[in-house]
PDB file of N, CA and C in Angstrom:
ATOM      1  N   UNK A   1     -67.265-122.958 -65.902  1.00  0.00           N
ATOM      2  CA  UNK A   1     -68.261-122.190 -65.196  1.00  0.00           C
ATOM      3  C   UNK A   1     -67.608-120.890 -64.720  1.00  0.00           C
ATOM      4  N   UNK A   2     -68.309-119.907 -64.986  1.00  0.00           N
ATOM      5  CA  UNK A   2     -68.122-118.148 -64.445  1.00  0.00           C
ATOM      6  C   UNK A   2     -68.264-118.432 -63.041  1.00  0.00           C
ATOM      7  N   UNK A   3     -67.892-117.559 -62.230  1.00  0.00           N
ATOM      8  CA  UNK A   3     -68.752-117.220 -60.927  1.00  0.00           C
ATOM      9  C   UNK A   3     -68.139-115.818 -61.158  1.00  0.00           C
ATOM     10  N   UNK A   4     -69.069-114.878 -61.075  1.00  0.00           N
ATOM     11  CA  UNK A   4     -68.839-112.964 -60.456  1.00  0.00           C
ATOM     12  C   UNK A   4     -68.626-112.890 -58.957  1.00  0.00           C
ATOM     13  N   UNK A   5     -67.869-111.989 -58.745  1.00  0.00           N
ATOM     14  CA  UNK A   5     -67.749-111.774 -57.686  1.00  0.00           C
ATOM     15  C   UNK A   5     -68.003-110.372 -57.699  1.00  0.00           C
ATOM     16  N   UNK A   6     -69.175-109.823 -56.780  1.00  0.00           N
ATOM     17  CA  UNK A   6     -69.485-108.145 -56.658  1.00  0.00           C
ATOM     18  C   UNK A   6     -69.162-107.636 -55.275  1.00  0.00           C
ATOM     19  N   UNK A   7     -68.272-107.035 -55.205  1.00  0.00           N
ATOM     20  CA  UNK A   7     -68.580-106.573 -53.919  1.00  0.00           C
ATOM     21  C   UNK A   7     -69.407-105.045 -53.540  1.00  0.00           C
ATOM     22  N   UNK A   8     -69.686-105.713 -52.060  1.00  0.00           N
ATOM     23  CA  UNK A   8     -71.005-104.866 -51.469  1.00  0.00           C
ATOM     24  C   UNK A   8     -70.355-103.762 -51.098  1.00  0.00           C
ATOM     25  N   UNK A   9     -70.628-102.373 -50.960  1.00  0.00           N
ATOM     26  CA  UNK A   9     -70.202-101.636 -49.859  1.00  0.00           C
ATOM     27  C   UNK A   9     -71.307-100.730 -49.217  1.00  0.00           C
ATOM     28  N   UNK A  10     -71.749-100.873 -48.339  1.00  0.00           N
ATOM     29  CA  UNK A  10     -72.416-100.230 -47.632  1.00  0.00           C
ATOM     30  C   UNK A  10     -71.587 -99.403 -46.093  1.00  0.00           C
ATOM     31  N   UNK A  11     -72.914 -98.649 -45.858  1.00  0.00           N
ATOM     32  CA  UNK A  11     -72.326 -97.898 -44.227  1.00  0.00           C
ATOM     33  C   UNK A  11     -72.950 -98.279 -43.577  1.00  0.00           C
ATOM     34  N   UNK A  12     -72.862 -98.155 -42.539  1.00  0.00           N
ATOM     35  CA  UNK A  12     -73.727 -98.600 -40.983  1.00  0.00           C
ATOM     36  C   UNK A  12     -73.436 -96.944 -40.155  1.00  0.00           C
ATOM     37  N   UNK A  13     -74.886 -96.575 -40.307  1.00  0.00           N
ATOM     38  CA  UNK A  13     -75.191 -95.615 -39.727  1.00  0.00           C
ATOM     39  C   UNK A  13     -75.151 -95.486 -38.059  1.00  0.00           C
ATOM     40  N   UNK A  14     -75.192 -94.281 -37.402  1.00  0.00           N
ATOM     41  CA  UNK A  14     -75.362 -94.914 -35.795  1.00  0.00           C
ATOM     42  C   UNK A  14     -75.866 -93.093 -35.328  1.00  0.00           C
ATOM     43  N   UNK A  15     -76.617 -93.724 -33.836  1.00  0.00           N
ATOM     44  CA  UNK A  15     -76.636 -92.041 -33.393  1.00  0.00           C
ATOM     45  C   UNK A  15     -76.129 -92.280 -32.374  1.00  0.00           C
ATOM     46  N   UNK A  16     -75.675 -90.841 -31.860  1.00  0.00           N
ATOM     47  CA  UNK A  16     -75.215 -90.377 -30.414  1.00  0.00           C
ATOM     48  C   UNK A  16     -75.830 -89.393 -30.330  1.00  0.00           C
ATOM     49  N   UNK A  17     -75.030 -88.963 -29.257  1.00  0.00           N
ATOM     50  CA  UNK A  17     -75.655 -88.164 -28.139  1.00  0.00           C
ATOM     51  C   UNK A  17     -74.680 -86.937 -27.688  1.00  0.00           C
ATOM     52  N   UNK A  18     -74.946 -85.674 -27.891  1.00  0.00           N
ATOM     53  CA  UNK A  18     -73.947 -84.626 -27.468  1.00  0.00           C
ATOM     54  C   UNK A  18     -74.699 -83.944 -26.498  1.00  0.00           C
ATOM     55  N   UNK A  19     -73.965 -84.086 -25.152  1.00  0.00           N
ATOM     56  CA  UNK A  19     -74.770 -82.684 -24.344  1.00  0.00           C
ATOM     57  C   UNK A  19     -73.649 -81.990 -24.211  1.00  0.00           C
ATOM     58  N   UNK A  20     -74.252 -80.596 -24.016  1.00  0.00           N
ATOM     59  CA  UNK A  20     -73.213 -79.154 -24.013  1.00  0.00           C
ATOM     60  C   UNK A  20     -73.591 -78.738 -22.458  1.00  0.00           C
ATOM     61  N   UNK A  21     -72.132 -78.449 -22.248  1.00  0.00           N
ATOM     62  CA  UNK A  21     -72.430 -77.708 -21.029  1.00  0.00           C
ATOM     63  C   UNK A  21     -71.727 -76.218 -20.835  1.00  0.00           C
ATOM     64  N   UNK A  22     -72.327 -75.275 -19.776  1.00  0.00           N
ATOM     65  CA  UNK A  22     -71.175 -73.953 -20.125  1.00  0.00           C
ATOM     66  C   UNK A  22     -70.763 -73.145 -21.450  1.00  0.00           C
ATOM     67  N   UNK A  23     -69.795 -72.908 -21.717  1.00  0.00           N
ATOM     68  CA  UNK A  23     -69.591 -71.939 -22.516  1.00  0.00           C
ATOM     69  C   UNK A  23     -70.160 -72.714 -24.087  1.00  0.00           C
ATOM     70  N   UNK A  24     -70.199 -74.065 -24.079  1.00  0.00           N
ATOM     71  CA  UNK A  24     -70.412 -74.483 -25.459  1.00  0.00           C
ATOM     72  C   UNK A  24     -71.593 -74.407 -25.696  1.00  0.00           C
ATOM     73  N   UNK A  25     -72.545 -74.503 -24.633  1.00  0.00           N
ATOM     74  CA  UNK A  25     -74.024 -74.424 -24.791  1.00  0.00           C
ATOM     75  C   UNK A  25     -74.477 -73.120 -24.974  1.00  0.00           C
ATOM     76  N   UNK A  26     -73.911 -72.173 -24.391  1.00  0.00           N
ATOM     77  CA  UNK A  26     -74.125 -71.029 -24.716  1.00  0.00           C
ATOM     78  C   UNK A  26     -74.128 -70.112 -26.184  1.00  0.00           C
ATOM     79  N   UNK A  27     -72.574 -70.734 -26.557  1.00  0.00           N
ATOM     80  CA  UNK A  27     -72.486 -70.678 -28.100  1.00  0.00           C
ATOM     81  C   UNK A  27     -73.294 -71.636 -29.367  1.00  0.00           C
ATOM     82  N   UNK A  28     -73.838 -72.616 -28.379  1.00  0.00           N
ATOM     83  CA  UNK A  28     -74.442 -73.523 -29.402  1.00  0.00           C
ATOM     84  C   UNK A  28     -75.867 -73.234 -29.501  1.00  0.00           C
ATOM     85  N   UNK A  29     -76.516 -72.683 -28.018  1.00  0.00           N
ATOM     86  CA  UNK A  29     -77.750 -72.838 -28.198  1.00  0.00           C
ATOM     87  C   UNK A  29     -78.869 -73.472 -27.651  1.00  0.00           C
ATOM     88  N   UNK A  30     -78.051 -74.970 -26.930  1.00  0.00           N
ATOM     89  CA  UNK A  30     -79.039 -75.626 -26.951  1.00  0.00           C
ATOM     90  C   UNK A  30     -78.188 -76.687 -25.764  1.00  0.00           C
ATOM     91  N   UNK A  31     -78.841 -77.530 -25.020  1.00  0.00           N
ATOM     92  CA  UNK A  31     -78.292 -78.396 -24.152  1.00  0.00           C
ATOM     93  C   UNK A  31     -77.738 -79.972 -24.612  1.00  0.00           C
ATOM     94  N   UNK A  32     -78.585 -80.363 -25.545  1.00  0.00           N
ATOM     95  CA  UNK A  32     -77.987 -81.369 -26.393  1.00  0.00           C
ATOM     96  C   UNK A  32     -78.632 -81.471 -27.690  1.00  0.00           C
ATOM     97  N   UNK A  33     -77.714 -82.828 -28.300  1.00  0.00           N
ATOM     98  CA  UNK A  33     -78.159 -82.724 -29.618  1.00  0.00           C
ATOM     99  C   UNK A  33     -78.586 -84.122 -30.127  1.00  0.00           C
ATOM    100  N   UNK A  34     -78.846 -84.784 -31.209  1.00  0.00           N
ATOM    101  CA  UNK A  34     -78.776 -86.373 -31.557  1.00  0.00           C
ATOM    102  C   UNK A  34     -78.141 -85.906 -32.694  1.00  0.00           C
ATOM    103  N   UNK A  35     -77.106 -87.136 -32.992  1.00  0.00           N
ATOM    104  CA  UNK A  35     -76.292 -86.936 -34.429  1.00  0.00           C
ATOM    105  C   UNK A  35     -76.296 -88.032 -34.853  1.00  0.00           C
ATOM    106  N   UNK A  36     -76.696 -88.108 -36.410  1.00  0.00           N
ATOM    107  CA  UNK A  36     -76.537 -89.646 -36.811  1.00  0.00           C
ATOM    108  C   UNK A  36     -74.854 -89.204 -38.141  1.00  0.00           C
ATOM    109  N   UNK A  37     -74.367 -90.158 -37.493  1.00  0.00           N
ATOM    110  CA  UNK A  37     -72.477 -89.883 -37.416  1.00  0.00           C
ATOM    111  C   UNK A  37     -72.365 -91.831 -38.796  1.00  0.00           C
ATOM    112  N   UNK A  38     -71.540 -92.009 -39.020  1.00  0.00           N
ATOM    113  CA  UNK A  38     -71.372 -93.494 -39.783  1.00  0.00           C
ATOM    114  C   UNK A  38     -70.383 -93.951 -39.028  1.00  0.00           C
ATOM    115  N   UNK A  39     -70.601 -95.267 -38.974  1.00  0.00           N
ATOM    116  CA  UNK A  39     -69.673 -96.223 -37.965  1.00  0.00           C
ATOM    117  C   UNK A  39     -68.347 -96.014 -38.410  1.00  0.00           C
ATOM    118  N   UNK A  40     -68.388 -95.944 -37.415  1.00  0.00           N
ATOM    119  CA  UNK A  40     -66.129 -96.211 -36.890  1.00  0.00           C
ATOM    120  C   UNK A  40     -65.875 -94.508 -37.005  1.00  0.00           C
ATOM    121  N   UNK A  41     -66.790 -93.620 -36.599  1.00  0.00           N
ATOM    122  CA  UNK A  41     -66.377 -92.124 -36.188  1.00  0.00           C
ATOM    123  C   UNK A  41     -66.200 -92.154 -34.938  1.00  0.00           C
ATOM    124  N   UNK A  42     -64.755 -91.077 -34.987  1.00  0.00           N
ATOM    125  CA  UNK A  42     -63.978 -91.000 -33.798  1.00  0.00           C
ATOM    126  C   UNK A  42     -64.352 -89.649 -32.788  1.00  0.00           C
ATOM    127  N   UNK A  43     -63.971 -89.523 -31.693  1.00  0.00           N
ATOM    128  CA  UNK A  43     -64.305 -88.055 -31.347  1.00  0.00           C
ATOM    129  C   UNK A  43     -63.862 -87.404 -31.530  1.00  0.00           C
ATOM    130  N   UNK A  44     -62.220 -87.242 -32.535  1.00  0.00           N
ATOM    131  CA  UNK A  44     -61.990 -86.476 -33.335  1.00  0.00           C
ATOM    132  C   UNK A  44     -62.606 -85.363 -34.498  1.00  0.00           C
ATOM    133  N   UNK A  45     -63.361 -86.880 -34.554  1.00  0.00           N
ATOM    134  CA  UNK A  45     -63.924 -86.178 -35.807  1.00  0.00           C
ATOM    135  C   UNK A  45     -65.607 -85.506 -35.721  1.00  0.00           C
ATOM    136  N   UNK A  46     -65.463 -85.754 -34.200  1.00  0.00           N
ATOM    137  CA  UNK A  46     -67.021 -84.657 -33.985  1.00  0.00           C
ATOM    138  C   UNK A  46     -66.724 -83.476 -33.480  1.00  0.00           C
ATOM    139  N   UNK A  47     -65.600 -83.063 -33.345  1.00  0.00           N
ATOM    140  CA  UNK A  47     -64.615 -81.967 -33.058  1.00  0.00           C
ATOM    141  C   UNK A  47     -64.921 -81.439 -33.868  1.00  0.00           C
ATOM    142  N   UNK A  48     -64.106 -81.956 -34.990  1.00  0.00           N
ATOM    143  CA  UNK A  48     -63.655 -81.488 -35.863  1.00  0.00           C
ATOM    144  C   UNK A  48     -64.890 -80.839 -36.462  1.00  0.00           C
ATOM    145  N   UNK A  49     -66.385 -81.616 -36.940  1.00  0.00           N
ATOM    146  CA  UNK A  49     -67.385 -81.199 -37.277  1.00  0.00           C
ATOM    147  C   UNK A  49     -67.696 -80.188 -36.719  1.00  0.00           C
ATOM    148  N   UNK A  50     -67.988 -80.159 -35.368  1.00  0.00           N
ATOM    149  CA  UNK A  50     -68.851 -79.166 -34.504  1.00  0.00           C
ATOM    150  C   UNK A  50     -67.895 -77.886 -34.757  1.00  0.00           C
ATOM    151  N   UNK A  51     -66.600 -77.739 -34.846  1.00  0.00           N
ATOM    152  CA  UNK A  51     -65.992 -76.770 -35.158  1.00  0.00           C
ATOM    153  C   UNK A  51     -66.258 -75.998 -36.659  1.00  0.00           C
ATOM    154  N   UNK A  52     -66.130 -77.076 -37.714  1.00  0.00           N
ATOM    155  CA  UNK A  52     -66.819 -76.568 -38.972  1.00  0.00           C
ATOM    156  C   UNK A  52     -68.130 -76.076 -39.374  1.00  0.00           C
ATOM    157  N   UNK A  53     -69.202 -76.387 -38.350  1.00  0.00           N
ATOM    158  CA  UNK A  53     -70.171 -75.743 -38.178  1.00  0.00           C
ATOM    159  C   UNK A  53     -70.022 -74.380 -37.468  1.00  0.00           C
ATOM    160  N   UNK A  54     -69.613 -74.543 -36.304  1.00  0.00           N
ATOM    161  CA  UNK A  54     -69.494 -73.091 -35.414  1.00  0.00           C
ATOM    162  C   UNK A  54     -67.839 -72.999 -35.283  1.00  0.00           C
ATOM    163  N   UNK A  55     -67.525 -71.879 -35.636  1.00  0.00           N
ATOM    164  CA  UNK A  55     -65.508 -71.826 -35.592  1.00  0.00           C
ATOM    165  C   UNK A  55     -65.485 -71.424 -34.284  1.00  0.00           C
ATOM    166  N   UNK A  56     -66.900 -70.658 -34.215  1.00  0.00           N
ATOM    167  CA  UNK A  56     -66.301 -69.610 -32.551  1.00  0.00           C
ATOM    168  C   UNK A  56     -66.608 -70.686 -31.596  1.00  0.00           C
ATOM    169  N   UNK A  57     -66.254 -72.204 -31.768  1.00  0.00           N
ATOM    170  CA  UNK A  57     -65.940 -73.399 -31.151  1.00  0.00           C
ATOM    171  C   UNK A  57     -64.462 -73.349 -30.835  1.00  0.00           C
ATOM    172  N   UNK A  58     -64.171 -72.860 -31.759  1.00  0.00           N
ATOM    173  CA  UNK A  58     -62.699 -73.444 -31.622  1.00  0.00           C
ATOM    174  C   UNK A  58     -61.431 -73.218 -30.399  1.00  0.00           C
ATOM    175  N   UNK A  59     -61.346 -72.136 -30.186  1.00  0.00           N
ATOM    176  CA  UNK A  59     -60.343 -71.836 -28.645  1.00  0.00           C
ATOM    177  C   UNK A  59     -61.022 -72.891 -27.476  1.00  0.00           C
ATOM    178  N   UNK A  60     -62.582 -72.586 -27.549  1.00  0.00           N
ATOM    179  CA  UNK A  60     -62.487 -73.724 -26.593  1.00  0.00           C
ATOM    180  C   UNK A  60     -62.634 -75.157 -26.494  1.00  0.00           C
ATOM    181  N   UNK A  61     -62.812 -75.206 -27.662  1.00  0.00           N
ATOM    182  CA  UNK A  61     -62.450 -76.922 -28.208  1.00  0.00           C
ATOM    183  C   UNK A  61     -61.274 -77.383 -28.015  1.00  0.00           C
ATOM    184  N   UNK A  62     -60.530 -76.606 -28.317  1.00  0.00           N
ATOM    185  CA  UNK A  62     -58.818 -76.848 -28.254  1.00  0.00           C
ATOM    186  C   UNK A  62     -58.618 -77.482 -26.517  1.00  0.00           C
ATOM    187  N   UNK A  63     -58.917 -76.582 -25.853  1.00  0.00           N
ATOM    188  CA  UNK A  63     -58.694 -76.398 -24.390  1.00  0.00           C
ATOM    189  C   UNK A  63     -59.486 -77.586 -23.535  1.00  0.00           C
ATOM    190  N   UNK A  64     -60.427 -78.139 -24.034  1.00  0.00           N
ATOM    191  CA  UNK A  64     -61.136 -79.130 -23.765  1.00  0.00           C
ATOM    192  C   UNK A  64     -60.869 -80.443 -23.534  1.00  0.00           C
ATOM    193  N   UNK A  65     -61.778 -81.308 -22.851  1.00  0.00           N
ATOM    194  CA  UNK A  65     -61.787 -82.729 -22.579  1.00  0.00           C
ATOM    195  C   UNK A  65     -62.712 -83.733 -22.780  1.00  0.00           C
ATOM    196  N   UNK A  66     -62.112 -84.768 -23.513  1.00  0.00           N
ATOM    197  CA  UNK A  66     -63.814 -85.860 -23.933  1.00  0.00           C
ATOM    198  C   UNK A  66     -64.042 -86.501 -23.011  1.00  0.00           C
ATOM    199  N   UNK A  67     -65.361 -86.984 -22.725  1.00  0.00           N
ATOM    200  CA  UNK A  67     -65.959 -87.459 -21.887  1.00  0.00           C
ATOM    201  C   UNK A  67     -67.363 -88.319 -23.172  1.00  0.00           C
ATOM    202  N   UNK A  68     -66.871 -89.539 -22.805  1.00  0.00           N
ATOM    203  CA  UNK A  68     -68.003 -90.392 -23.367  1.00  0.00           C
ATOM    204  C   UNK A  68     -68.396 -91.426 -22.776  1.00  0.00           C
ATOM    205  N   UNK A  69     -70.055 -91.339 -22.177  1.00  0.00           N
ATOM    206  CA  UNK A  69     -70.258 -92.418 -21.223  1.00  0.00           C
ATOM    207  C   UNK A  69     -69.960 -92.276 -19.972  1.00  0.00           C
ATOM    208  N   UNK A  70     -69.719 -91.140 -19.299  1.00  0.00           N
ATOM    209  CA  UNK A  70     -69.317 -90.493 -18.201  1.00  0.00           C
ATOM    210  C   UNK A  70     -67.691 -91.079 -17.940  1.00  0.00           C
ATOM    211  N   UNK A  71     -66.597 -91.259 -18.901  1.00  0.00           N
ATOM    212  CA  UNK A  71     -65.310 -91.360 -18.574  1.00  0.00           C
ATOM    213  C   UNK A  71     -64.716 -90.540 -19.290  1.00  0.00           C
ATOM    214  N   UNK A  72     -63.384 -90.181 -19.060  1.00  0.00           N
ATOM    215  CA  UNK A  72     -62.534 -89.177 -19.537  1.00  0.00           C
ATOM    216  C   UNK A  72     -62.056 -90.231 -20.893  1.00  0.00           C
ATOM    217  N   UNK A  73     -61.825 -89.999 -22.326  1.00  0.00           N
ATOM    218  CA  UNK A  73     -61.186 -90.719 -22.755  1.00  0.00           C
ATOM    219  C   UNK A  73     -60.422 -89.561 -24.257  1.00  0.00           C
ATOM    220  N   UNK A  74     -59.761 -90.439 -24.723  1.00  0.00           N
ATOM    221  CA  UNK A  74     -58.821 -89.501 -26.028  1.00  0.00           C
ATOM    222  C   UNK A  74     -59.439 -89.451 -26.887  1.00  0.00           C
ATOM    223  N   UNK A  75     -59.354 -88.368 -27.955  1.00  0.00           N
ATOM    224  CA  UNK A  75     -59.716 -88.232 -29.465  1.00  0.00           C
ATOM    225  C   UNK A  75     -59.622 -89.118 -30.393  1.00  0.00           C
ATOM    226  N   UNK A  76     -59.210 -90.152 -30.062  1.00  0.00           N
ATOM    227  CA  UNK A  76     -59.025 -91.033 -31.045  1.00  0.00           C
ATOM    228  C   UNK A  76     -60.160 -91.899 -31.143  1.00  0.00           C
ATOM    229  N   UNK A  77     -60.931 -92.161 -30.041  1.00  0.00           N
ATOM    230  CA  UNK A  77     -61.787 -92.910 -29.639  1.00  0.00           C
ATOM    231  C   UNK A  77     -62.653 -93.280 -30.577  1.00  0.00           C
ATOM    232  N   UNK A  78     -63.132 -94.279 -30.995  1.00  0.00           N
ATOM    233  CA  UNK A  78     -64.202 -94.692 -31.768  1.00  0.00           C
ATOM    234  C   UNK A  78     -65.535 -95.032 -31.303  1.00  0.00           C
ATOM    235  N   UNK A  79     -66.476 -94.075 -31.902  1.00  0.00           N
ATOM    236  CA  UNK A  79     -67.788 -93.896 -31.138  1.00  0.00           C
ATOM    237  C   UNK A  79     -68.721 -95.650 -31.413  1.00  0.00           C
ATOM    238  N   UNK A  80     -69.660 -95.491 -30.819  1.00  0.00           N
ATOM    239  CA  UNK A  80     -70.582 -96.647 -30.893  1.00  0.00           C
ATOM    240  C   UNK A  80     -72.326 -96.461 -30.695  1.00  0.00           C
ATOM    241  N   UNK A  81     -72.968 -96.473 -31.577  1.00  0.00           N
ATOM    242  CA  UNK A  81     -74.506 -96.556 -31.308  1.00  0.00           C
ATOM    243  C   UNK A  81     -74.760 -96.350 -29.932  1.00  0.00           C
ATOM    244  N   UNK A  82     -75.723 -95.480 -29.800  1.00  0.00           N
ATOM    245  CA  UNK A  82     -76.368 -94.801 -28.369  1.00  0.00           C
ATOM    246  C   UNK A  82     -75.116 -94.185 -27.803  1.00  0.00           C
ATOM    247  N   UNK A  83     -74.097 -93.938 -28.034  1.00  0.00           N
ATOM    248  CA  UNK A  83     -73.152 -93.073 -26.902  1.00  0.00           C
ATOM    249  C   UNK A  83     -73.119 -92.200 -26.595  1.00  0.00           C
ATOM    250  N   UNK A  84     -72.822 -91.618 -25.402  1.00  0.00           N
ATOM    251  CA  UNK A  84     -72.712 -89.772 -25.123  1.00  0.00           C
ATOM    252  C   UNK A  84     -71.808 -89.188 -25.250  1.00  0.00           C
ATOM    253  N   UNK A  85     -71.512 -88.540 -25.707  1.00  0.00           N
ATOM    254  CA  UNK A  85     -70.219 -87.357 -25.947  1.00  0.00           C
ATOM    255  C   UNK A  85     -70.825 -86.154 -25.334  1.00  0.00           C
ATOM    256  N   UNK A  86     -69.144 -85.767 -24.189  1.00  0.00           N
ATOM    257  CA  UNK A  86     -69.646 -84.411 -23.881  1.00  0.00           C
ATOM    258  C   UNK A  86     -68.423 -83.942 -23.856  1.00  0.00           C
ATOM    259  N   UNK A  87     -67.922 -82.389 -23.979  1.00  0.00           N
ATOM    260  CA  UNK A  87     -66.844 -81.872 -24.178  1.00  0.00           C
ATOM    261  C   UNK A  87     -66.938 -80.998 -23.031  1.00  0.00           C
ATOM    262  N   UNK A  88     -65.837 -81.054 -22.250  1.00  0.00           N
ATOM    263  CA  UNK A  88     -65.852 -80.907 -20.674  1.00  0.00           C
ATOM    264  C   UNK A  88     -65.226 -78.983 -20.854  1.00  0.00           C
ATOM    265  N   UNK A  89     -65.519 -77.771 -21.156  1.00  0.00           N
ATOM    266  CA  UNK A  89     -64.779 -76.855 -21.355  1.00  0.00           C
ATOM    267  C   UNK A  89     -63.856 -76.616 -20.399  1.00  0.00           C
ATOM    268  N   UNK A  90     -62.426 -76.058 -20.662  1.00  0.00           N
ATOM    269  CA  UNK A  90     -62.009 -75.460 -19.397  1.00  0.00           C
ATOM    270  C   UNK A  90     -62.594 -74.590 -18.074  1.00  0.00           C
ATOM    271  N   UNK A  91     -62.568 -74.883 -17.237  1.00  0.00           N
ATOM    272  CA  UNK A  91     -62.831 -73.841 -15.764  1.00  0.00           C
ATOM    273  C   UNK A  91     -61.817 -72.281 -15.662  1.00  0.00           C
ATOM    274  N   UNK A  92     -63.208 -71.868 -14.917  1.00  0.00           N
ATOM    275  CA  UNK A  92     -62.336 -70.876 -15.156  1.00  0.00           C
ATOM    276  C   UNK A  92     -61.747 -70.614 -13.122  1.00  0.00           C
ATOM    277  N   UNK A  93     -60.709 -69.202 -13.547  1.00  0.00           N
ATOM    278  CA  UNK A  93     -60.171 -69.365 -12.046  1.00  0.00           C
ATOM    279  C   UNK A  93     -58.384 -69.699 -12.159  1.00  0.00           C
ATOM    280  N   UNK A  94     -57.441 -69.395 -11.251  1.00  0.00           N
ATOM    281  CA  UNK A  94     -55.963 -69.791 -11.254  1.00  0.00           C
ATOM    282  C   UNK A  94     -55.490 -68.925 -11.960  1.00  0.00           C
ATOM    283  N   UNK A  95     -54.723 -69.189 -12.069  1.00  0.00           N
ATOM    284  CA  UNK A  95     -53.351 -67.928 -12.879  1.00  0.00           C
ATOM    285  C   UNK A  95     -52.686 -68.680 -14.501  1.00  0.00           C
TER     286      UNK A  95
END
């Protein structure tokens, strides 16, 4: 007796949630957004996007801080269905 073995590969889609505040909203346009992103995207890599869309993101992307779910957390982070991402810009002020 045969048996096949096929394997499946599919994605698992997901949305979030970007609100802009300050200088990013200004350059963006708009106060937030919905993004449908594929599972196991990091906030790296919505950086990275939002920068490839708009470059004149970039100085202050660099300078920036993630915030998902109202906590401070790293780029590495792996997003999850319904989450918020917000990118905290630098303040201005100090030397």
């Amino acid at each position: 007796m045969i048996i096949s073995q096929k394997k499946i590969c599919y994605t698992l889609d997901m949305k979030i949630k970007i609100r802009y505040f300050a200088s990013f909203r200004e350059l963006i346009g708009q106060g937030e957004e919905l993004l449908t992103v594929a599972d196991a995207t990091r906030v790296v890599d919505i950086r990275a996007l939002l920068v490839e869309r708009n470059p004149r993101l970039q100085p202050i992307m660099e300078r920036s801080v993630n915030a998902l779910n109202h906590r401070y957390v790293p780029a590495e982070t792996v997003l999850h269905e319904n989450d918020e991402l917000v990118f905290i810009p630098p303040t201005g002020g100090g030397q």
